[in-house]
Protein backbone atom coordinates (compact mmCIF):
# COMPACT_ATOMS: atom_id res chain seq x y z
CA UNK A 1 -3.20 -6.07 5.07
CA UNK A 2 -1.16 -9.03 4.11
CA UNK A 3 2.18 -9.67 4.69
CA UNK A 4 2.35 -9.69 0.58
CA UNK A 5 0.93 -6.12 1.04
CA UNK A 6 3.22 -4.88 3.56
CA UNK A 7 6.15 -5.81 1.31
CA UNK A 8 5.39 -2.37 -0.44
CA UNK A 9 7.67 0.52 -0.31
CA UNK A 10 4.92 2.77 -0.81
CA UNK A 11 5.96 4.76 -3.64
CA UNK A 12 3.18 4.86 -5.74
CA UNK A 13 4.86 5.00 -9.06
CA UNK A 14 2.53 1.78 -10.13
CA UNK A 15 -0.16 4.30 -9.71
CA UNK A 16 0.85 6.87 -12.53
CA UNK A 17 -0.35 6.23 -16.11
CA UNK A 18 2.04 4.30 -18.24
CA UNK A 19 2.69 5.03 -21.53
CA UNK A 20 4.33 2.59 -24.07
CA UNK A 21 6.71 3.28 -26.77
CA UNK A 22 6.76 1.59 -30.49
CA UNK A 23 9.32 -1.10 -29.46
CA UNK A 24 6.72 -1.68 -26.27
CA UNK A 25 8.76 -0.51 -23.52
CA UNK A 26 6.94 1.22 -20.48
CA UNK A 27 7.62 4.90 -19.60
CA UNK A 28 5.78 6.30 -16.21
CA UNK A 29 4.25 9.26 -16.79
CA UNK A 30 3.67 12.46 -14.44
CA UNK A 31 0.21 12.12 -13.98
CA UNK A 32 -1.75 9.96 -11.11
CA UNK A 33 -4.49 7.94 -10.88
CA UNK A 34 -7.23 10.29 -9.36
CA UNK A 35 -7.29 8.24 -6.23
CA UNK A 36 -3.53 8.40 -5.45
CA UNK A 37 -2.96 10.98 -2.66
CA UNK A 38 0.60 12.37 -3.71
CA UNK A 39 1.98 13.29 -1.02
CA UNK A 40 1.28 9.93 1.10
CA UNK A 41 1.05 8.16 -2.11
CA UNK A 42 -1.02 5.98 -0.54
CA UNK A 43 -4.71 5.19 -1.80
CA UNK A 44 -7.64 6.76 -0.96
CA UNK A 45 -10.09 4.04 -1.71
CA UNK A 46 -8.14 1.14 -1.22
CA UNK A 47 -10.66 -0.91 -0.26
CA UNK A 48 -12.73 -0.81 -3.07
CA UNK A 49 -9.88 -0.20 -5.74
CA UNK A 50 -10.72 -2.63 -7.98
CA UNK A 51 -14.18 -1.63 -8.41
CA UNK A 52 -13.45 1.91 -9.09
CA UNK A 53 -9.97 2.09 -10.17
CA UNK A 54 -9.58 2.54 -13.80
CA UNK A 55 -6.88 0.36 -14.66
CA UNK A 56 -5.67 -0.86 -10.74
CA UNK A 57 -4.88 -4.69 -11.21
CA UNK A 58 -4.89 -7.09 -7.90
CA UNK A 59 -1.13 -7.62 -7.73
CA UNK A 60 -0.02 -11.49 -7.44
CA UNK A 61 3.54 -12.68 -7.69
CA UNK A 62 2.38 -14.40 -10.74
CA UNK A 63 1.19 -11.54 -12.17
CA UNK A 64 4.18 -9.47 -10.85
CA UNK A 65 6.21 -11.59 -12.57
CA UNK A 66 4.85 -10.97 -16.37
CA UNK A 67 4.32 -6.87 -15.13
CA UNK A 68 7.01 -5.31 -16.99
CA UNK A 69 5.34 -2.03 -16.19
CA UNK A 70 6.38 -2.08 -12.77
CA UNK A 71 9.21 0.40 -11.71
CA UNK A 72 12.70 -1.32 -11.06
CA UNK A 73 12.97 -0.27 -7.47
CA UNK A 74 9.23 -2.18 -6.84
CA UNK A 75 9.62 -4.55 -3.69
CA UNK A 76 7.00 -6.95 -5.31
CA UNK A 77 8.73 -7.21 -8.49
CA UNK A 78 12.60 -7.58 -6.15
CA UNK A 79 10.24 -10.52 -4.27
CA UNK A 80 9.43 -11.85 -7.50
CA UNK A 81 12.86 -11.43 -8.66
CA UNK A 82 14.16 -13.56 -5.90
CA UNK A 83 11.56 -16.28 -6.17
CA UNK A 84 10.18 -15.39 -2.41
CA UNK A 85 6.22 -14.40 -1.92
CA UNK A 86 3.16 -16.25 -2.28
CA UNK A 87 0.48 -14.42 -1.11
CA UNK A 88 -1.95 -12.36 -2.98
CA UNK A 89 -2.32 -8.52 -2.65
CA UNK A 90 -6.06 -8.04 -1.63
């Protein structure tokens, strides 16, 4: 894990389906991604995420920084915010 990686909180609300509005805001909705365990919300195939993750993006603080999906209280987007962070989530 990265230091980039350890930056997050850990509370999985990047790994609920979004839904967007007609002026294109972002809502969070209640339901998971099927590999999200819920109560860790950590997960469960982390490793190979990407690959089998429908819809799990490889968080950078570039593309943090054009994510307007992410929840306000994310600590990559408050990094990103603050201009601090340049390593890649793997």
């Amino acid at each position: 894990m990265t230091t980039w990686e350890e930056s997050c909180h850990r509370c999985g609300l990047c790994c609920f389906e979004k839904s967007v509005d007609p002026k294109g805001r972002f809502f969070t909705t209640k339901t998971p991604c099927r590999h999200l365990d819920i109560i860790s919300r950590e997960c469960r195939v982390y490793d190979k995420r990407l690959e089998v993750g429908e819809g799990c993006v490889k968080l950078s603080p570039e593309i943090v920084k054009k994510a307007n999906w992410l929840p306000e209280g994310c600590a990559y987007r408050a990094i990103s915010e603050r201009g601090t962070g340049s390593e890649e989530c793997d």
